[in-house]
N, C-alpha and C. Protein backbone atom coordinates (compact mmCIF):
# COMPACT_ATOMS: atom_id res chain seq x y z
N UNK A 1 5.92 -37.73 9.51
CA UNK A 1 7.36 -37.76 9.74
C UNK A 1 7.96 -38.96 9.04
N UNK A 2 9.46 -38.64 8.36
CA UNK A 2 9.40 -40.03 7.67
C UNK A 2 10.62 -40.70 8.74
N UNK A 3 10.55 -42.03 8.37
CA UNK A 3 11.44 -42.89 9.12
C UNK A 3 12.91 -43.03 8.42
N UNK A 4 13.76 -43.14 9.38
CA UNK A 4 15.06 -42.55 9.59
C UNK A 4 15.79 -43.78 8.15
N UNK A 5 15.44 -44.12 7.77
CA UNK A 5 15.56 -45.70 6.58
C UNK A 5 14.77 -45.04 5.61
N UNK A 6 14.23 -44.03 5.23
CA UNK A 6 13.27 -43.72 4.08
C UNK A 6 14.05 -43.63 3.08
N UNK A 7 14.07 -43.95 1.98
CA UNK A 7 14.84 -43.96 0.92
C UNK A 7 14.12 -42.83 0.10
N UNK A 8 13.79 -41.39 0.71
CA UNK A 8 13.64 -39.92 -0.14
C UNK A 8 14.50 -38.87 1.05
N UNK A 9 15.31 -39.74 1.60
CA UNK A 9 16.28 -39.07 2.75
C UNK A 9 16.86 -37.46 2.06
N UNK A 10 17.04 -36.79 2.46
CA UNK A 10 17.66 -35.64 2.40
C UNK A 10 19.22 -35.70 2.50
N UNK A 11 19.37 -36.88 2.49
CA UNK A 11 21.25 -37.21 2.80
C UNK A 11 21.45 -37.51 1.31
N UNK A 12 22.78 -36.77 1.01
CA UNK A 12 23.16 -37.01 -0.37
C UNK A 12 23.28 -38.33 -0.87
N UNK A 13 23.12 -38.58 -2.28
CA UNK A 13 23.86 -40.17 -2.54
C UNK A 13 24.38 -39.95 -4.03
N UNK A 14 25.33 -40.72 -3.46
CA UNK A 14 26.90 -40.41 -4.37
C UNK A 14 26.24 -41.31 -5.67
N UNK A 15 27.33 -40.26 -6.86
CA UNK A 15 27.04 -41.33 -7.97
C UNK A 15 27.19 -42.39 -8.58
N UNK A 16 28.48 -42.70 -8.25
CA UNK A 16 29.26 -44.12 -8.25
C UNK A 16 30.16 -43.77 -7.53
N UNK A 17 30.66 -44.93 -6.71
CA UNK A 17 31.65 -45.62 -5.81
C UNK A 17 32.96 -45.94 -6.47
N UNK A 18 34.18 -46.11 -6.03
CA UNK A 18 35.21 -46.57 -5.93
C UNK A 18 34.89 -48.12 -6.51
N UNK A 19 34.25 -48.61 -5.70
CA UNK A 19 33.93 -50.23 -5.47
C UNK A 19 33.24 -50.78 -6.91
N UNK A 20 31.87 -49.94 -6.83
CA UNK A 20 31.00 -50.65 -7.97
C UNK A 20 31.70 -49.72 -9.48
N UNK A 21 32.51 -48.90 -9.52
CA UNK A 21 32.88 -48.57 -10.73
C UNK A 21 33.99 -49.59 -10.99
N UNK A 22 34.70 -49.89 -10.35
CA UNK A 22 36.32 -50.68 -10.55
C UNK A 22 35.49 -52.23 -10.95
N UNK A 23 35.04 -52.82 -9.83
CA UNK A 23 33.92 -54.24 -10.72
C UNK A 23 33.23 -54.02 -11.53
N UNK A 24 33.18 -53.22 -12.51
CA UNK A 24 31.74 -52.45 -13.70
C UNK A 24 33.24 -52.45 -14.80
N UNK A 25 34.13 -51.99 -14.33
CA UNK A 25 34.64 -51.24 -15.78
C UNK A 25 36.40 -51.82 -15.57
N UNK A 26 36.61 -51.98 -14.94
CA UNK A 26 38.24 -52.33 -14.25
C UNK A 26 38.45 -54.17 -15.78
N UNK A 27 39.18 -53.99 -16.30
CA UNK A 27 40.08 -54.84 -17.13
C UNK A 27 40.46 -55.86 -16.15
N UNK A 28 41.29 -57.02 -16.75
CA UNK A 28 41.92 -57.73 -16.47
C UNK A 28 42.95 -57.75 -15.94
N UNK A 29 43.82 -56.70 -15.89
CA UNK A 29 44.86 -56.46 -15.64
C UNK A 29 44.63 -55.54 -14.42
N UNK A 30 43.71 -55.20 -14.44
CA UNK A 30 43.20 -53.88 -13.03
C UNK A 30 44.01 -52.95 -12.98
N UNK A 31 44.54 -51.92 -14.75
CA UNK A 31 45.24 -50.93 -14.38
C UNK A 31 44.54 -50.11 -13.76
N UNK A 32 42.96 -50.05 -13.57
CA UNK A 32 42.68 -48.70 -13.03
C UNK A 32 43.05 -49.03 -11.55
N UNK A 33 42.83 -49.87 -10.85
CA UNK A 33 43.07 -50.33 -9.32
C UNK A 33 44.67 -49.89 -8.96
N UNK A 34 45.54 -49.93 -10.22
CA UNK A 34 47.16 -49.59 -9.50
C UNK A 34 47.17 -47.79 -9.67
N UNK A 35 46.40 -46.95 -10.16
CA UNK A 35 46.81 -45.76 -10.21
C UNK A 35 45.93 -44.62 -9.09
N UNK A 36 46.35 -44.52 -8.15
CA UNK A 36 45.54 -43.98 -7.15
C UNK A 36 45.45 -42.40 -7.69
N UNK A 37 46.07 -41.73 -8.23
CA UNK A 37 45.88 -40.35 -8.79
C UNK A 37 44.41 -40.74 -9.64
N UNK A 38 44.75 -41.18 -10.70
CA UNK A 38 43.60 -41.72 -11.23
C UNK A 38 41.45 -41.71 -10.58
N UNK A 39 42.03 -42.48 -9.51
CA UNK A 39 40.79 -42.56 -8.82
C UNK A 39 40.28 -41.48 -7.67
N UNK A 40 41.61 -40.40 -7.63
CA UNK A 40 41.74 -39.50 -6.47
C UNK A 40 40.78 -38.38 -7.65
N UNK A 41 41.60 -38.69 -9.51
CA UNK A 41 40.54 -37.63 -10.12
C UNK A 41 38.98 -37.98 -10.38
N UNK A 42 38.94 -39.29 -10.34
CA UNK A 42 37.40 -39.80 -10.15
C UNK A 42 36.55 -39.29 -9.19
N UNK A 43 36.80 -39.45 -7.92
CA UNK A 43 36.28 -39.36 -6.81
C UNK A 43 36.21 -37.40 -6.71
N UNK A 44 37.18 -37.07 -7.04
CA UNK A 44 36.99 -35.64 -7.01
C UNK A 44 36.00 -35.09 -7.83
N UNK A 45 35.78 -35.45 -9.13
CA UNK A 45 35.10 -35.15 -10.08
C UNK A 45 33.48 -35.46 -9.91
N UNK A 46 33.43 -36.96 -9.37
CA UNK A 46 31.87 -37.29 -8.48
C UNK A 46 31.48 -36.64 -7.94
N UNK A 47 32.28 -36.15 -6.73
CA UNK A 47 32.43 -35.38 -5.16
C UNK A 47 31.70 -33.98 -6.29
N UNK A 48 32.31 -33.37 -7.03
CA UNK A 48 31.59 -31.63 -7.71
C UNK A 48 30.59 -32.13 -8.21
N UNK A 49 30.02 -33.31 -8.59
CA UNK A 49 29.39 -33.55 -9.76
C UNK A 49 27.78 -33.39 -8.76
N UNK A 50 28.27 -33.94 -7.82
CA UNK A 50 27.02 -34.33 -6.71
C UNK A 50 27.20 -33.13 -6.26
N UNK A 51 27.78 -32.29 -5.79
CA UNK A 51 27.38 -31.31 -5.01
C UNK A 51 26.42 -30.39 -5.33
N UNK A 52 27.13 -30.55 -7.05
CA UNK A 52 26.27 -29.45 -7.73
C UNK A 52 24.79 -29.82 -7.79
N UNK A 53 24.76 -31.51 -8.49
CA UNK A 53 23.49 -31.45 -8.34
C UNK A 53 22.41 -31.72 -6.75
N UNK A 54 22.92 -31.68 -5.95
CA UNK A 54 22.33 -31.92 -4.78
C UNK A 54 22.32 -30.07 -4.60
N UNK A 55 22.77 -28.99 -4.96
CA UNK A 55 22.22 -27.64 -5.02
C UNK A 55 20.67 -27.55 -6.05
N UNK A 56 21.44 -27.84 -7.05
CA UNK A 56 19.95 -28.09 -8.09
C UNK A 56 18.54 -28.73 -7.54
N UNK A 57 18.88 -29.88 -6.73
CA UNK A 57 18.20 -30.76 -6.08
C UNK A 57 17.17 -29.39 -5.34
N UNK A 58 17.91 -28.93 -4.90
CA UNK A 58 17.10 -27.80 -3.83
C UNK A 58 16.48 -26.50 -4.27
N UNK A 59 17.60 -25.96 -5.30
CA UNK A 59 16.56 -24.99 -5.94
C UNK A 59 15.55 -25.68 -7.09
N UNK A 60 15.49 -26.42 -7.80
CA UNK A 60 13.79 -27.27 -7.98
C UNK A 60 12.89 -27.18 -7.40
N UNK A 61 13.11 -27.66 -5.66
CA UNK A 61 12.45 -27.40 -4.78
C UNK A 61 12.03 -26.37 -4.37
N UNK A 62 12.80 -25.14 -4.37
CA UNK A 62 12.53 -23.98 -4.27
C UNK A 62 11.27 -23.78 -5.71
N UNK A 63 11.91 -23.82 -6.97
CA UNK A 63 10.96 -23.31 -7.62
C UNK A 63 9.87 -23.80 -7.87
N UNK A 64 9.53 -25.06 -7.25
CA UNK A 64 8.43 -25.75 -7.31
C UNK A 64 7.62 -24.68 -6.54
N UNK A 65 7.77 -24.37 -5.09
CA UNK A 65 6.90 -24.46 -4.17
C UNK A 65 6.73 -22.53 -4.83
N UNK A 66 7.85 -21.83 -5.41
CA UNK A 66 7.48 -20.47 -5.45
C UNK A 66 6.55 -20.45 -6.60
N UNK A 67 6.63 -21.75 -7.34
CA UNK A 67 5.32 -21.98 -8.36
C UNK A 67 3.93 -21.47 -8.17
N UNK A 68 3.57 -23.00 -6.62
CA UNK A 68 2.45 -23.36 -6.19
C UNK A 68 1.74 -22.28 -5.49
N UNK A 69 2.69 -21.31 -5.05
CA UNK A 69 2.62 -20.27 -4.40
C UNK A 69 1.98 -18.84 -4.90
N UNK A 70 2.20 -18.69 -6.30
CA UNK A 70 1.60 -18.18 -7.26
C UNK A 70 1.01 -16.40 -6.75
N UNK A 71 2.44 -16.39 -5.94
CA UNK A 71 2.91 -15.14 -5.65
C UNK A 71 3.96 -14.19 -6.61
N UNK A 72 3.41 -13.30 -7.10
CA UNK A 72 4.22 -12.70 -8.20
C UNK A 72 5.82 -12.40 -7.97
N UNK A 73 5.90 -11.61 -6.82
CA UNK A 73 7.44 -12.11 -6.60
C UNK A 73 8.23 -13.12 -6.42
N UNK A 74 7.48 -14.00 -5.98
CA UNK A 74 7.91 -15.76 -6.24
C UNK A 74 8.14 -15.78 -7.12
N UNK A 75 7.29 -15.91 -8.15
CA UNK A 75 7.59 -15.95 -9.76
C UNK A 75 8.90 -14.86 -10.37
N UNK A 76 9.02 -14.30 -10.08
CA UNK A 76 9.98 -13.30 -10.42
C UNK A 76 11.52 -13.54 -10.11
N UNK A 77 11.22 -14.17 -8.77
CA UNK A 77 12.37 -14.84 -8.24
C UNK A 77 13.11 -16.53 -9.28
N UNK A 78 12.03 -16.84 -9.37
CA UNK A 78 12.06 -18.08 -10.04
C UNK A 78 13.25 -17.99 -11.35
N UNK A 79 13.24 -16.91 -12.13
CA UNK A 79 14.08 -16.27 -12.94
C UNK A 79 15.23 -16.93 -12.66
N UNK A 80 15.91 -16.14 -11.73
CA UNK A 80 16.94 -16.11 -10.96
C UNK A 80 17.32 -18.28 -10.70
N UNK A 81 16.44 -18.54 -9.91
CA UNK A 81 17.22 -19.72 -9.75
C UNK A 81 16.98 -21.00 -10.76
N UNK A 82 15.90 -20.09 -11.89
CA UNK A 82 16.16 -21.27 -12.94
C UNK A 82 17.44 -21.01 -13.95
N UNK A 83 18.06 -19.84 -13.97
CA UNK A 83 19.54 -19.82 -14.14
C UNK A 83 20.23 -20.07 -13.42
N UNK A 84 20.20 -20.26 -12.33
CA UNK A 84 21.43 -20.80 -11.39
C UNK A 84 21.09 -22.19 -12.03
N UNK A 85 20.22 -23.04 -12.12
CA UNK A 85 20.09 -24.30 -12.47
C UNK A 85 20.67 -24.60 -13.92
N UNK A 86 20.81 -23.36 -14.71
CA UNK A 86 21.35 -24.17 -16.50
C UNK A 86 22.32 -23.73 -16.16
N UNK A 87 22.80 -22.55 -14.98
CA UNK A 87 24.42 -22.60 -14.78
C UNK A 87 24.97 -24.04 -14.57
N UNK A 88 24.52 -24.35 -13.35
CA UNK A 88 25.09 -25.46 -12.73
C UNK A 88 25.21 -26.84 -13.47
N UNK A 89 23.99 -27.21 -14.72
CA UNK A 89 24.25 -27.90 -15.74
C UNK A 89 25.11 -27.58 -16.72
N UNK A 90 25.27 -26.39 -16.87
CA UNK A 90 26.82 -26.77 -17.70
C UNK A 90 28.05 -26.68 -16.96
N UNK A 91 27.82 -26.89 -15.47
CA UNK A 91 28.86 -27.04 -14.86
C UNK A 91 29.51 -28.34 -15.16
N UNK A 92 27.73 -29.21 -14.95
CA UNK A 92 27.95 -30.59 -14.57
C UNK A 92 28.54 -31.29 -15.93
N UNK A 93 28.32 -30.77 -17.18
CA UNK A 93 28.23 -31.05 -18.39
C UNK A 93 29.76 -30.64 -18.25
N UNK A 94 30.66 -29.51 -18.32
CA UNK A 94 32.04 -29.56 -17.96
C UNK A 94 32.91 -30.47 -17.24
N UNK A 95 32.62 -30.18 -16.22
CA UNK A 95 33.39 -31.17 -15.37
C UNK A 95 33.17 -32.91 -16.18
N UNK A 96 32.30 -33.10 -16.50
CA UNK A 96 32.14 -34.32 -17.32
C UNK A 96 33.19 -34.60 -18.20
N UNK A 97 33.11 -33.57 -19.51
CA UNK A 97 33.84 -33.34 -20.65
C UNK A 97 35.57 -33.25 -20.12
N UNK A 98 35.42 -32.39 -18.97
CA UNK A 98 37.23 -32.93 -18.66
C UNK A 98 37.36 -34.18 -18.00
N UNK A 99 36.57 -34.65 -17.37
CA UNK A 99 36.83 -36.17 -16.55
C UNK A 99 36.91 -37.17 -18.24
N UNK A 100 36.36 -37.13 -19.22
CA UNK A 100 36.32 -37.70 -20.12
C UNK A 100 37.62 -37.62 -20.71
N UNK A 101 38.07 -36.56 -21.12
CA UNK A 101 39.31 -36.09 -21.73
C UNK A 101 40.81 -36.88 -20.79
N UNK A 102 40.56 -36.50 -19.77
CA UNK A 102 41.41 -36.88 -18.71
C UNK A 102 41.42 -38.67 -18.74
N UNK A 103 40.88 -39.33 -18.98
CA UNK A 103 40.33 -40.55 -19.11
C UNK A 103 41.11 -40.94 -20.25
N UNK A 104 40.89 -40.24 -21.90
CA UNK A 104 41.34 -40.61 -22.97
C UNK A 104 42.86 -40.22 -23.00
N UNK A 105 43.07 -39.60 -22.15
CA UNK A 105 44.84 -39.55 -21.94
C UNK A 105 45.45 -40.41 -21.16
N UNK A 106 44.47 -40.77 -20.07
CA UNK A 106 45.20 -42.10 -19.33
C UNK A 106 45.33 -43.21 -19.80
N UNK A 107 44.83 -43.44 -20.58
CA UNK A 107 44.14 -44.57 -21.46
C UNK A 107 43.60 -45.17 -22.45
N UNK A 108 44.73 -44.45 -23.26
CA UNK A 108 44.42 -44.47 -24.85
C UNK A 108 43.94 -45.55 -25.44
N UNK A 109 43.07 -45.45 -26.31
CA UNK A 109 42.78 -47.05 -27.13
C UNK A 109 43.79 -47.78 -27.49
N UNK A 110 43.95 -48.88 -27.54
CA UNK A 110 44.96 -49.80 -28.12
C UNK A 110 44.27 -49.79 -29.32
N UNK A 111 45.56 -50.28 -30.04
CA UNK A 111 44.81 -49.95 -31.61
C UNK A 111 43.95 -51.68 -31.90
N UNK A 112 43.28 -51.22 -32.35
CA UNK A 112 42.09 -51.97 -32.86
C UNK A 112 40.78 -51.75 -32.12
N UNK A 113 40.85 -51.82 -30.75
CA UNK A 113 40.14 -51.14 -30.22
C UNK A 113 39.08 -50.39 -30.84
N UNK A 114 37.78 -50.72 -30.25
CA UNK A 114 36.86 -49.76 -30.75
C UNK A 114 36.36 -49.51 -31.96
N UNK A 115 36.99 -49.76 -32.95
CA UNK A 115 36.54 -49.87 -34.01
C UNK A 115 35.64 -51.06 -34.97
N UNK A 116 34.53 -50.53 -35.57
CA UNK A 116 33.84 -51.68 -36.20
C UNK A 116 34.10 -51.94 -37.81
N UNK A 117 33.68 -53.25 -38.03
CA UNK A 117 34.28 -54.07 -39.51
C UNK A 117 33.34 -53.43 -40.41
């Protein structure tokens, strides 16, 4: 039985925080800290990002054990939720690509920015 502190808990864990993203990446000026839409699309975008993979998380698990199991309809089944799994990665791979996009509109480069000599 594992103890209630085990760090292979079955309780989700988020991918980044409010907290440790804004001290990681937040400017001088802390525009990201004044735009709460902003962080409402962060947090939303985490919130799918994890869900999805905390589903994935489980069918792995599933196809591990219908592996070990080496029951032919297990295997057959396996089909099935190793496409639900490259579904759900290009979910995760989407939702990315618009949180990114969404990002480069809030927050366009200043010019010079980014660029090398």
């Amino acid at each position: 039985m594992k103890s209630p502190n085990s760090s292979s808990s079955s309780a989700p864990r988020s991918i980044m925080t409010e907290t440790n993203f804004s001290s990681k990446y937040a400017s001088d000026d802390d525009e990201i800290d004044g735009d709460p839409e902003a962080w409402a699309a962060f947090t939303d975008v985490f919130g799918q990002v994890q869900s999805v993979l905390n589903r994935n998380r489980q069918l792995i698990h599933e196809v591990n054990e219908n592996h070990q199991s080496k029951i032919r309809g297990n295997m057959v089944k396996n089909v099935a939720l190793i496409q639900e799994i490259n579904g759900n990665m290009s979910k995760v791979v989407s939702l990315y690509s618009n949180l990114s996009d969404n990002i480069s509109e809030r927050f366009p480069r200043r010019s010079g920015e980014g660029k090398s000599s």
